[in-house]
Protein backbone atom coordinates (compact mmCIF):
# COMPACT_ATOMS: atom_id res chain seq x y z
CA UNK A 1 79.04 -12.09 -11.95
CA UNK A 2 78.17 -14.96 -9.44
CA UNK A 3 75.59 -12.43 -7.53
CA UNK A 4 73.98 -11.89 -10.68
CA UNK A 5 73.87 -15.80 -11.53
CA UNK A 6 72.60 -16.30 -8.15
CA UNK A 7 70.30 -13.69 -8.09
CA UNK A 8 68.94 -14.69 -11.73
CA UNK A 9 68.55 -18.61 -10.60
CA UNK A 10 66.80 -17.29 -7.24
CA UNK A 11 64.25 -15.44 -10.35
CA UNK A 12 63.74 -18.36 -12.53
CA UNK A 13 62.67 -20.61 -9.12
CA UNK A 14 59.98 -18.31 -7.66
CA UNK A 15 58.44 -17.61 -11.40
CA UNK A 16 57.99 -21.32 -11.76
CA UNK A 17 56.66 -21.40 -8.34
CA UNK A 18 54.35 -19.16 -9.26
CA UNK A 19 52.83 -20.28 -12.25
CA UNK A 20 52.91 -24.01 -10.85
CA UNK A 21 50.30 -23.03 -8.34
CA UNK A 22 46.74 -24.28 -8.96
CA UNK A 23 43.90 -22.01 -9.29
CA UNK A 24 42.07 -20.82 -6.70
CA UNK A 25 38.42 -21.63 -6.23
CA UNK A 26 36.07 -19.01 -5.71
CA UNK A 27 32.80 -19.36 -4.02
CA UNK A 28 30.78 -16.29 -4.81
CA UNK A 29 29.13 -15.91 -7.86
CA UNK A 30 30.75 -15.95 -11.31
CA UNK A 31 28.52 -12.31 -12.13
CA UNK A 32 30.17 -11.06 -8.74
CA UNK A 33 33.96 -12.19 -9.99
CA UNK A 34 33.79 -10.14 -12.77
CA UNK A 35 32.31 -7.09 -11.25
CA UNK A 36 35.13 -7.39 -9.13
CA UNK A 37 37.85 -7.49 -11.92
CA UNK A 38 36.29 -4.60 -13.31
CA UNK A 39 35.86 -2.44 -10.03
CA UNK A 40 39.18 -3.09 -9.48
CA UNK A 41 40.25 -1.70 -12.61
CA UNK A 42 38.37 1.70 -12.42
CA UNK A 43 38.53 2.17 -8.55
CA UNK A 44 42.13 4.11 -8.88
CA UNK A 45 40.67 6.42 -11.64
CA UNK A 46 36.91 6.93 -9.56
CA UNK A 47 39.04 8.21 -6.43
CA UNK A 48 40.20 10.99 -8.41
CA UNK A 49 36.44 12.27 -9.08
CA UNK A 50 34.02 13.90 -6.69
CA UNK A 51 30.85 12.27 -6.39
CA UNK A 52 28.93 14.15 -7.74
CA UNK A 53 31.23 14.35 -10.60
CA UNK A 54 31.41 10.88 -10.83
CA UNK A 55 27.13 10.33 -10.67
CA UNK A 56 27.58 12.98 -14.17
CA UNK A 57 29.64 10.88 -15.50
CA UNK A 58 27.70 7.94 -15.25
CA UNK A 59 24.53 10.22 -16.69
CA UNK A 60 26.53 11.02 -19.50
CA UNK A 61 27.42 7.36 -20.03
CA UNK A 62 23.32 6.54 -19.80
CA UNK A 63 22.61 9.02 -23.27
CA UNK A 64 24.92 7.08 -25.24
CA UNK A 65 24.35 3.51 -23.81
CA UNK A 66 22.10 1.22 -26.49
CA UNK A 67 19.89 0.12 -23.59
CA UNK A 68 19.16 3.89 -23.03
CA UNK A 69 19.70 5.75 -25.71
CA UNK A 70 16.43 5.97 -27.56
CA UNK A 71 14.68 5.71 -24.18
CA UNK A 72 12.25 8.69 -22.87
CA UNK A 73 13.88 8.69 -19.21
CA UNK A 74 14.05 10.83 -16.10
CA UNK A 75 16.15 11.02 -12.73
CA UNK A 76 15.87 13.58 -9.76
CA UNK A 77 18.18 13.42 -6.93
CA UNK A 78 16.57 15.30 -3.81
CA UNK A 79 18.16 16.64 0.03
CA UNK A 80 14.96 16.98 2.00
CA UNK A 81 17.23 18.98 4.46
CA UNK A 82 18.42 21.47 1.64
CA UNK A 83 14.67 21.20 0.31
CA UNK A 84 16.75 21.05 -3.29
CA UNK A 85 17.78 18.86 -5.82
CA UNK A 86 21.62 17.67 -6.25
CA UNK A 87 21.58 16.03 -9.49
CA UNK A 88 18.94 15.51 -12.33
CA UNK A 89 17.94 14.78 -16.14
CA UNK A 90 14.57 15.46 -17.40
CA UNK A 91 12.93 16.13 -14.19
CA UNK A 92 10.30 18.21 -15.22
CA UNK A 93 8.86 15.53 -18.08
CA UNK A 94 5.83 13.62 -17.00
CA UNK A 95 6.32 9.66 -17.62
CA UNK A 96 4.76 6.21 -16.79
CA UNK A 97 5.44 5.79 -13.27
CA UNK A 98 4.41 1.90 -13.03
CA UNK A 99 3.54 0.56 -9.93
CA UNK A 100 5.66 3.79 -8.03
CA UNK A 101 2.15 4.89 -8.71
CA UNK A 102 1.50 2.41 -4.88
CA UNK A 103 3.28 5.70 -3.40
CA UNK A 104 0.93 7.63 -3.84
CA UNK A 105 -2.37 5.95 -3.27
CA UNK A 106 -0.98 3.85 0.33
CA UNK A 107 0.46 6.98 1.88
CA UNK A 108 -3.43 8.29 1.25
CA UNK A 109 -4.77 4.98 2.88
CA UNK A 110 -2.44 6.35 6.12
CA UNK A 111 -3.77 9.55 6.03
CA UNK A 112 -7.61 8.64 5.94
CA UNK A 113 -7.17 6.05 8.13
CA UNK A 114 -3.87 5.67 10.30
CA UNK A 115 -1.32 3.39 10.67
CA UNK A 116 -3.26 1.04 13.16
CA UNK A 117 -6.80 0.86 11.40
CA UNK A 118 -8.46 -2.77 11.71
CA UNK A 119 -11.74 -3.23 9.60
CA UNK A 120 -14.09 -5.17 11.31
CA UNK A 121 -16.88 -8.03 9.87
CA UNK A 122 -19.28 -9.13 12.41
CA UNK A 123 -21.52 -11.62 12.71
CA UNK A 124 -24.99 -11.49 14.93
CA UNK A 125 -28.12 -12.50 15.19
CA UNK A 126 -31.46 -11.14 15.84
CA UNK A 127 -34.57 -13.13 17.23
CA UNK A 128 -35.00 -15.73 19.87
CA UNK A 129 -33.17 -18.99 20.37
CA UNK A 130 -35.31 -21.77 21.74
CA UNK A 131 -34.45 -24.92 23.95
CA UNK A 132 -34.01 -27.07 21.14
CA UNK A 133 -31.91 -25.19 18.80
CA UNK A 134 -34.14 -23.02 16.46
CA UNK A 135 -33.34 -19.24 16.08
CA UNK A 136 -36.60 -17.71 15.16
CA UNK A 137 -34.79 -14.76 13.88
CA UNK A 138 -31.96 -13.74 11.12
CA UNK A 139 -27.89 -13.91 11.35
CA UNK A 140 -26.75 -10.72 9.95
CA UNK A 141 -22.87 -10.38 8.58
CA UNK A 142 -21.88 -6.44 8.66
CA UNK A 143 -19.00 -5.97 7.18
CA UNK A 144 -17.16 -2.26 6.64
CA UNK A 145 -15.46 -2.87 3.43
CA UNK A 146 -11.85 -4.90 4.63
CA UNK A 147 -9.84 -5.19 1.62
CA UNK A 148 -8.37 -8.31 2.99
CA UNK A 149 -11.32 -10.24 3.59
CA UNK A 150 -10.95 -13.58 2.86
CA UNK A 151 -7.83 -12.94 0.66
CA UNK A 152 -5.12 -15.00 2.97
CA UNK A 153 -2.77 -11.98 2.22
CA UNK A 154 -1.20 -9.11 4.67
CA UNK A 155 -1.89 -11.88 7.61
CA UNK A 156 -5.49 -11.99 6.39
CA UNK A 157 -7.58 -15.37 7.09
CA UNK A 158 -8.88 -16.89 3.84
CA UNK A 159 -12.45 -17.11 3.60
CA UNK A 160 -12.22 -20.62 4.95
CA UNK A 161 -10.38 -19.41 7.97
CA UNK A 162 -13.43 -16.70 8.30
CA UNK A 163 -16.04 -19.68 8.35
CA UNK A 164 -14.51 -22.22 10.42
CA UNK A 165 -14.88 -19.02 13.06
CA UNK A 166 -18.18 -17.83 12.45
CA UNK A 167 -19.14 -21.91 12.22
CA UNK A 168 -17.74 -22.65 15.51
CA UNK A 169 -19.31 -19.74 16.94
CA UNK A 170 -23.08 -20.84 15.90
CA UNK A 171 -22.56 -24.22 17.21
CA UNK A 172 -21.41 -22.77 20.46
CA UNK A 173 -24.50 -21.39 20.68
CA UNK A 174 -26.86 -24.20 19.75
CA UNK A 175 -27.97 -23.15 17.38
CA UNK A 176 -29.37 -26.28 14.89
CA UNK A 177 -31.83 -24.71 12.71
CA UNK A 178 -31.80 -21.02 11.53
CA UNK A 179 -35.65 -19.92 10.59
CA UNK A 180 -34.63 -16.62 8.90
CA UNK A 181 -32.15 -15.02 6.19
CA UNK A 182 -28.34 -13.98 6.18
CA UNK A 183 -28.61 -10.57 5.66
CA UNK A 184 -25.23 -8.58 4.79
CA UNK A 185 -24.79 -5.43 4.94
CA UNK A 186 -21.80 -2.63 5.02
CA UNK A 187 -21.46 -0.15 8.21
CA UNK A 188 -18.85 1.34 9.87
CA UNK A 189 -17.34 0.50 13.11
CA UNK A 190 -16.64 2.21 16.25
CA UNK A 191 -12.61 3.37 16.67
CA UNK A 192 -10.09 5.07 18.10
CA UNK A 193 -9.65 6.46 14.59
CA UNK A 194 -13.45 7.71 14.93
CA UNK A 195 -13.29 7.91 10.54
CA UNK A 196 -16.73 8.62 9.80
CA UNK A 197 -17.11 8.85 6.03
CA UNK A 198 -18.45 12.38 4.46
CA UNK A 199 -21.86 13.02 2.96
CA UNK A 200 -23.57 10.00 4.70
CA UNK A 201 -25.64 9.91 7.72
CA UNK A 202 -24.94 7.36 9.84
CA UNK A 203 -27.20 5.77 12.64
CA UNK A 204 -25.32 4.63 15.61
CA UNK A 205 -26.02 0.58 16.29
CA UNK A 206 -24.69 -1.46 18.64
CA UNK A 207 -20.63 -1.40 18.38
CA UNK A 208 -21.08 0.27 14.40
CA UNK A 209 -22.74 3.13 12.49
CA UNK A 210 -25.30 2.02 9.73
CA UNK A 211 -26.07 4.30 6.47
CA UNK A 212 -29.27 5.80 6.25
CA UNK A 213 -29.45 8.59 4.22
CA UNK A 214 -27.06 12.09 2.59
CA UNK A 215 -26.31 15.22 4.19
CA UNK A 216 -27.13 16.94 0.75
CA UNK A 217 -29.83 18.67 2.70
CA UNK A 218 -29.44 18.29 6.44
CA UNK A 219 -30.52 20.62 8.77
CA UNK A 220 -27.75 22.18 10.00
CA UNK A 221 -30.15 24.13 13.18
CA UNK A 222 -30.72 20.43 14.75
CA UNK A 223 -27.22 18.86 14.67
CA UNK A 224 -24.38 19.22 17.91
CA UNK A 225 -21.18 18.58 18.34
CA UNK A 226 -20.78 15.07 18.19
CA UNK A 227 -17.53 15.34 21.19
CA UNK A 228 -20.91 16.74 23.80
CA UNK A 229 -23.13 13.37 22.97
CA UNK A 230 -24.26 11.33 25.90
CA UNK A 231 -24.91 7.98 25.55
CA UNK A 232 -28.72 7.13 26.17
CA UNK A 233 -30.17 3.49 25.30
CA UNK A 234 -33.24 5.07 24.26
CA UNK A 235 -32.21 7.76 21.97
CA UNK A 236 -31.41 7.08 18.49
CA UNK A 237 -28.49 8.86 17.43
CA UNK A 238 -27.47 10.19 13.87
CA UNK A 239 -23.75 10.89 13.42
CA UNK A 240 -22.19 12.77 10.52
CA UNK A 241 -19.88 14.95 8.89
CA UNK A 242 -21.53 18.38 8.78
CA UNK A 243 -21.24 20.07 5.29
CA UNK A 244 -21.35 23.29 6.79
CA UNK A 245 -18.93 22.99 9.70
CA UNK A 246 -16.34 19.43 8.43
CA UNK A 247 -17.17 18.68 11.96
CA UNK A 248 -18.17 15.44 13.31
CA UNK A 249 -21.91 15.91 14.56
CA UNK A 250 -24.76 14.17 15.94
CA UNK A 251 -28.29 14.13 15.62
CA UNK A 252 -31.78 12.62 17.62
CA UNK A 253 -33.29 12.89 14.24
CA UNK A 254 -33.36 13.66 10.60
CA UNK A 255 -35.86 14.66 7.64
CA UNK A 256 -34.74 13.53 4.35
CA UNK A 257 -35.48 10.69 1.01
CA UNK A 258 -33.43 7.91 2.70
CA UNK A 259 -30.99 7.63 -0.58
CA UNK A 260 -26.93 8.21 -1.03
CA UNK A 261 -25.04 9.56 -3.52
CA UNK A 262 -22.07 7.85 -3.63
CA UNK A 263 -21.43 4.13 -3.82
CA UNK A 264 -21.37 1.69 -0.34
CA UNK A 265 -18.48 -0.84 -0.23
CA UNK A 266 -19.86 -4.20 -1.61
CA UNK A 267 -21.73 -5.85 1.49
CA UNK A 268 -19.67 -9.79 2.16
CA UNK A 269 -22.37 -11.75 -0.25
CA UNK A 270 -19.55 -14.42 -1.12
CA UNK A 271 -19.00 -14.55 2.40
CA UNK A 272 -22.14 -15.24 3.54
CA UNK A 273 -22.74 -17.81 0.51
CA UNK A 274 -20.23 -19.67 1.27
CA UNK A 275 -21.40 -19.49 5.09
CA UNK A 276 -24.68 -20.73 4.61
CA UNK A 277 -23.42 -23.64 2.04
CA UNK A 278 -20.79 -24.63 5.30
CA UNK A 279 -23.70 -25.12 8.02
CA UNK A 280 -25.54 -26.65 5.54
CA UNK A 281 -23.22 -29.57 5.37
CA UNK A 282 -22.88 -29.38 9.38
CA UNK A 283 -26.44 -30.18 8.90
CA UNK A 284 -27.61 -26.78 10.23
CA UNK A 285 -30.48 -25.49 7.79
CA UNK A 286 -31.13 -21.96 6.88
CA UNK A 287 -34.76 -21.70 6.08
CA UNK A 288 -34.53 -18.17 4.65
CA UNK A 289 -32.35 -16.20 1.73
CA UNK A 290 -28.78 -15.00 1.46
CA UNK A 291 -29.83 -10.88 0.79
CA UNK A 292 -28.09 -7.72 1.19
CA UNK A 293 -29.54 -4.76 2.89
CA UNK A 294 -27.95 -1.19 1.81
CA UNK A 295 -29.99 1.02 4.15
CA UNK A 296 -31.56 0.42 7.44
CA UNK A 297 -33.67 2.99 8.88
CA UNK A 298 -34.78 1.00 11.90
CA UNK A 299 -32.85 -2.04 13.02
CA UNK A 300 -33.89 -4.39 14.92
CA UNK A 301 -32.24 -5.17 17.94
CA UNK A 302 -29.37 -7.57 17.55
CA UNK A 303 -26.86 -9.82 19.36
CA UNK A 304 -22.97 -10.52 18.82
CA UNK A 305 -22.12 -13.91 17.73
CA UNK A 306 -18.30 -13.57 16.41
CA UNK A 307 -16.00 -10.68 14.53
CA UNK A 308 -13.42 -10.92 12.44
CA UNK A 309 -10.75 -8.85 12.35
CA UNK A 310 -8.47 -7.36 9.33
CA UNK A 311 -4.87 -6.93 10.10
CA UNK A 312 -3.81 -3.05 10.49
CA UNK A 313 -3.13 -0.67 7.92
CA UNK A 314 0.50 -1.12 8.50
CA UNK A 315 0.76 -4.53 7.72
CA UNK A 316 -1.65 -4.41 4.92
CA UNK A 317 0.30 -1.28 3.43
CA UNK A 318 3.91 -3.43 3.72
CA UNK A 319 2.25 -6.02 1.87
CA UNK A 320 1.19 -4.49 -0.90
CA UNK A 321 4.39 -2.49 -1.38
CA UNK A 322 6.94 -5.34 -0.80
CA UNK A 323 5.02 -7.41 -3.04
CA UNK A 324 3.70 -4.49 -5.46
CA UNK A 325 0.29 -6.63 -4.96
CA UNK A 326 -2.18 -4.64 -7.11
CA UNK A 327 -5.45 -6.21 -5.80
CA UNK A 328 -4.60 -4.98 -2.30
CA UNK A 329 -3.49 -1.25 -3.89
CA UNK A 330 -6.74 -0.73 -5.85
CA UNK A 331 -9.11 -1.75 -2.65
CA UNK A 332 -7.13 0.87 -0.57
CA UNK A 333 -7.90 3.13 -3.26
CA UNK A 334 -11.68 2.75 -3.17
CA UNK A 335 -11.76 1.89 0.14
CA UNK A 336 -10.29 5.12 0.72
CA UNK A 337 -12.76 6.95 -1.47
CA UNK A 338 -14.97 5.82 1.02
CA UNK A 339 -14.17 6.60 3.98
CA UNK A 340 -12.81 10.12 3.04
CA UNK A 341 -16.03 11.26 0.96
CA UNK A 342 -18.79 8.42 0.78
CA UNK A 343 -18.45 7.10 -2.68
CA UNK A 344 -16.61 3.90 -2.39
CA UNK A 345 -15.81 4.21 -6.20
CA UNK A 346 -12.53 4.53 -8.44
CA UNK A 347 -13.51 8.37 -9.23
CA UNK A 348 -14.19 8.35 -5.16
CA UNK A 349 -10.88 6.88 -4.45
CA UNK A 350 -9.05 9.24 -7.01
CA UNK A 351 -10.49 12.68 -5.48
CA UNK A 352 -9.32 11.27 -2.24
CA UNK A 353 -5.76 10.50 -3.51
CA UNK A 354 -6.03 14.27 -5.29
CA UNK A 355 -7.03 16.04 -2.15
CA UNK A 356 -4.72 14.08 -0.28
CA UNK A 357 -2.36 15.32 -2.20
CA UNK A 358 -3.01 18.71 -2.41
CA UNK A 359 -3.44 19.23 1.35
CA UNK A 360 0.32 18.20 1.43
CA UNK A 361 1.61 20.67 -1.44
CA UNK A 362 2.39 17.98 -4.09
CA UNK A 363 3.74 19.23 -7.61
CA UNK A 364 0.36 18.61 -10.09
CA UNK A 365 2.57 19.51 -13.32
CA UNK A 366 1.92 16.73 -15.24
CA UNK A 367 0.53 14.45 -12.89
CA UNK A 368 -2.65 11.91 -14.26
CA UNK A 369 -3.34 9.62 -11.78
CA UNK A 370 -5.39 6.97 -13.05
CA UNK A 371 -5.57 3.52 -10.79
CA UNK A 372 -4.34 2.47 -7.49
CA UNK A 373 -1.79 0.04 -8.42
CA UNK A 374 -0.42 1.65 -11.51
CA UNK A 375 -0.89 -0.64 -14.11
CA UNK A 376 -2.24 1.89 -16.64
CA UNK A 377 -0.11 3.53 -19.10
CA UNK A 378 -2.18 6.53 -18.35
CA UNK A 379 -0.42 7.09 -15.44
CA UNK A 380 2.25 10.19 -15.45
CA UNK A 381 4.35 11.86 -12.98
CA UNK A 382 7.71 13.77 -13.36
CA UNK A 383 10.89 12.91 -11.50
CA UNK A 384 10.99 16.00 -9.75
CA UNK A 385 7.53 15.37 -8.32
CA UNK A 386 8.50 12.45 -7.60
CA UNK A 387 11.21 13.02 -4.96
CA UNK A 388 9.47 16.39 -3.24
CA UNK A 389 6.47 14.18 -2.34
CA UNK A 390 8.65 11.69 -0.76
CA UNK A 391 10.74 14.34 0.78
CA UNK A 392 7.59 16.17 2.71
CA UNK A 393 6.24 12.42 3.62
CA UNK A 394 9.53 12.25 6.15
CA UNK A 395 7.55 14.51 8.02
CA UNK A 396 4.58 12.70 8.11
CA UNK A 397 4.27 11.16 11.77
CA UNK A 398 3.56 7.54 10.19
CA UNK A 399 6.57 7.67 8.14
CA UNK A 400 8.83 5.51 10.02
CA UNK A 401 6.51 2.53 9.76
CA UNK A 402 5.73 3.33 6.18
CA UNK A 403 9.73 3.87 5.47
CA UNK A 404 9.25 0.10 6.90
CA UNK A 405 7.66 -1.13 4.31
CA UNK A 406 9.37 -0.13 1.44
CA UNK A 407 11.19 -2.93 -0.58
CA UNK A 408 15.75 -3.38 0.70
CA UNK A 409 17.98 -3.29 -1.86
CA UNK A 410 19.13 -6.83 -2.76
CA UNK A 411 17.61 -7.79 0.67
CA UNK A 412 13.59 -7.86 0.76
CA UNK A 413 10.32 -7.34 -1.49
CA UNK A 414 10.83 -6.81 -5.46
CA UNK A 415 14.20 -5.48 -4.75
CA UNK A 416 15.61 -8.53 -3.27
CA UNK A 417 17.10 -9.64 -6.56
CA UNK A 418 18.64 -6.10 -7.62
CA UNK A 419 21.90 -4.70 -6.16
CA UNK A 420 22.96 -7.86 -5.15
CA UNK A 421 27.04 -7.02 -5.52
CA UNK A 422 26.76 -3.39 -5.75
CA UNK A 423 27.21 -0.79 -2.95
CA UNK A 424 23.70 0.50 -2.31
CA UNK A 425 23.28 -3.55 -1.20
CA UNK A 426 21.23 -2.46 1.75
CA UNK A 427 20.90 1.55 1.10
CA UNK A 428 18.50 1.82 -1.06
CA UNK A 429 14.79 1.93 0.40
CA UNK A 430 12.20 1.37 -2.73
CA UNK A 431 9.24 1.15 -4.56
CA UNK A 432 9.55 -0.57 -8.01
CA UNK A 433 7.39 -0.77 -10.98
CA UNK A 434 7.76 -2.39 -14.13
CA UNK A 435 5.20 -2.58 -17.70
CA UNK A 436 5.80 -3.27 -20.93
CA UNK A 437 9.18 -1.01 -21.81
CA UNK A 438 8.45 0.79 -18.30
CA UNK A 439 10.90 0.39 -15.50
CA UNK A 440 10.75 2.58 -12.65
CA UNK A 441 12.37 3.00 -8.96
CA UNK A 442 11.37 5.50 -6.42
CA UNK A 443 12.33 5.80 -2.71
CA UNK A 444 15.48 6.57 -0.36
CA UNK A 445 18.65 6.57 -0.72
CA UNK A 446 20.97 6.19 2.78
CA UNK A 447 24.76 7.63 1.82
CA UNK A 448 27.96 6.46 3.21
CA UNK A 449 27.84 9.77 5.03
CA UNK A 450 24.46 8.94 6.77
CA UNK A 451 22.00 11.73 4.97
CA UNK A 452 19.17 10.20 3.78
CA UNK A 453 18.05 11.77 -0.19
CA UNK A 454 15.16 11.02 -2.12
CA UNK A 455 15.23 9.84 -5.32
CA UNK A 456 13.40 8.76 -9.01
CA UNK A 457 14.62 7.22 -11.60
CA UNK A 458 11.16 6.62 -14.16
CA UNK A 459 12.79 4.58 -17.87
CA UNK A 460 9.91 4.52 -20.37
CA UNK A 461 10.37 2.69 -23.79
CA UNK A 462 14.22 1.26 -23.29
CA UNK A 463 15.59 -1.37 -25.62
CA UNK A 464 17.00 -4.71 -24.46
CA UNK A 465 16.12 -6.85 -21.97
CA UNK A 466 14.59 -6.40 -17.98
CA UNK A 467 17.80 -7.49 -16.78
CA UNK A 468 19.44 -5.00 -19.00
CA UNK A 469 17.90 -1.83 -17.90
CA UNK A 470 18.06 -3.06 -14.67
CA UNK A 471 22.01 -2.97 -14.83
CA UNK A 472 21.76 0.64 -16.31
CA UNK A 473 19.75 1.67 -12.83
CA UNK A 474 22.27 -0.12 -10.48
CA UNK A 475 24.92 1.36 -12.14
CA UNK A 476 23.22 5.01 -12.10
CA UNK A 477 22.69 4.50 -8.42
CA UNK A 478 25.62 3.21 -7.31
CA UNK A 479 27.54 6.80 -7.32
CA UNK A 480 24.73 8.37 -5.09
CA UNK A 481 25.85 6.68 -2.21
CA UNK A 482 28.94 8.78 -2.50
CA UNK A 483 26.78 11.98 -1.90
């Protein structure tokens, strides 16, 4: 009886203990506290599942849940390895893809271009510079259709930054009176890429190409092989995409109406505005005009003054997908146009996108591809699509710098606020996109057990808030990395 006493007083003193003790303060978040208390209350009962068990579970949760339920919604999981998929709901039903639309149209922009393509704008002059300042001549700002030009964005200077250089450069020369005009005007530039665009012929000048006419009806019995040509300062040399051979060619001279088909990137005319308006207050005067010039059959001979250079593809690729920056998207998509078939043009940049696309065996069913940067709602991919295109881009040579630039999980880009305190903090490599009742993820998915899956998740016309269906795709995910 005294053991029990004992042992009943002992009781009494360590419950009071207990309950006597003050609360302890935490110092995470109050959202992660109580994600906590509830993981800790299902983690016994999700160790008894599979995983992919426990990612059907959580789908059969989703057709139920209010957020969800009266939704139009579909999810593909992908192994590239397996080339099949491991889970999925509505896979095959074309829906808004948002801005994963940016998939699409910047892996294009690397395959026209390459991951280390620099645009160039150039500034030169033509004439005679005499001892007291006065260039009896023209400048002349070529530009090749940078879709960063003056934009401050990707590492791009602003158009300010672009002046001060092309300023400085003038006055290092002299030069205090300009008796002549700006003249702007789009080429393309020499480079290790050697991307000539189709259907144009191109004279080569100085360090760039200029457009002078269309290969509709070249002569195909004058052109060579453009890897044989000899450089010869006399010779004037046409270079071109032959429509009967898709080889690049060269000419010493072509018949023709001196017109293109397709449309030239815009020549810099804000650029060279601006320009003029800066040397006027430097209290250099420009005598002439501010003109553009889209073809130029004979050039006259010209000297470098300054260039300005874009930053790479790569960089300006990881901008616009980190930041979903839809300017930047749409100019690769013309831009692209361009350079792939010589219509710098939103059809142009589309049939480059489609061909693209087609040259790498992408899944058409229900695929409208609209814009660039995927703000139209006329935009519509499937799921399943979705996650075969980013399975045969892994074996794209450029993919791991454009894996780079795909958005963290709760760590960079738009996905730096999402999956904050859940496990695929850090595994989940995406693009995002979000309209009106549209919210979309597409990307990669890195599992505890190192594979790497692809994956879409597209949610058209949910109910609730953002922050809501945002939940519903964290909590989706989550299980995946269990696969």
């Amino acid at each position: 009886m005294n053991v029990k006493k004992v042992i009943l007083g002992n009781l009494l003193f360590l419950t009071s203990f207990i309950f006597a003790q003050p609360s302890v303060q935490t110092y995470y978040p109050q959202a992660y506290a109580e994600q906590q208390l509830v993981g800790k209350s299902v983690t016994a009962e999700k160790s008894l599942l599979e995983a992919k068990d426990q990612l059907e579970n959580e789908l059969s949760r989703m057709h139920s849940d209010p957020v969800l339920r009266y939704a139009t919604w579909g999810f593909a999981v992908y192994d590239p390895q397996l080339n099949r998929l491991i889970t999925s709901y509505n896979e095959n039903l074309p829906l808004i893809p948002a801005s994963t639309t940016k998939l699409l149209t910047t892996d294009t922009a690397y395959s026209v271009f390459g991951q280390n393509f620099q645009w160039t704008t150039q500034l030169e002059y033509s004439g005679e510079i005499s001892p007291d300042g006065v260039l009896n001549g023209n400048l002349y700002i070529v530009g090749s259709g940078d879709p960063t030009l003056g934009t401050g964005q990707a590492g791009a200077d602003t158009y300010g930054g672009v002046i001060n250089n092309f300023r400085e450069a003038i006055q290092n020369l002299g030069i205090t009176t300009i008796n002549g005009d700006i003249i702007v005007q789009t080429a393309v530039f020499k480079s290790p890429e050697n991307v000539i665009p189709a259907n144009i012929i191109w004279l080569e000048h100085n360090n760039y190409y200029l457009p002078v006419g269309s290969t509709a009806n070249i002569n195909p019995q004058n052109e060579k092989p453009a890897a044989k040509a000899k450089k010869a300062a006399s010779l004037q040399r046409y270079f071109y995409i032959s429509p009967y051979t898709k080889q690049l060619v060269y000419t010493d001279r072509i018949q023709g109406d001196g017109y293109i088909l397709g449309e030239l990137p815009q020549p810099p005319m804000y650029l060279a505005n601006n320009f003029r308006a800066a040397l006027s207050r430097d209290g250099i005067a420009v005598l002439g005009e501010v003109m553009s010039r889209d073809l130029d059959t004979t050039p006259e001979k010209r000297m470098f003054v300054a260039a300005q250079k874009s930053p790479s593809l790569a960089n300006i690729v990881y901008y616009t997908n980190q930041n979903s920056n839809n300017r930047l998207a749409e100019a690769l998509l013309v831009i692209s146009g361009f350079y792939a078939n010589g219509d710098c043009s939103m059809e142009g940049g589309r049939n480059a996108v489609i061909n693209h696309l087609n040259s790498v065996g992408f899944d058409f069913s229900g695929l409208n591809y609209s814009d660039g940067s995927g703000l139209s709602k006329s935009n519509s991919v499937t799921p399943l699509a979705h996650v075969k295109f980013l399975a045969q881009l892994m074996k794209q040579p450029y993919f791991p710098t454009y894996f780079e630039s795909l958005p963290i999980a709760g760590n960079t880009g738009t996905l730096k606020r999402m999956f904050l305190y859940n496990e695929a903090n850090g595994q989940i490599f995406a693009k995002t996109g979000t309209l009106n009742r549209v919210k979309t993820l597409a990307g990669y998915i890195r599992t505890r057990s190192g594979r790497m899956l692809t994956f879409s998740l597209l949610i058209n016309n949910y109910s609730g808030s953002v922050s809501q269906v945002k939940r519903r795709m964290e909590e989706l995910l989550e299980p995946t990395l269990q696969l």
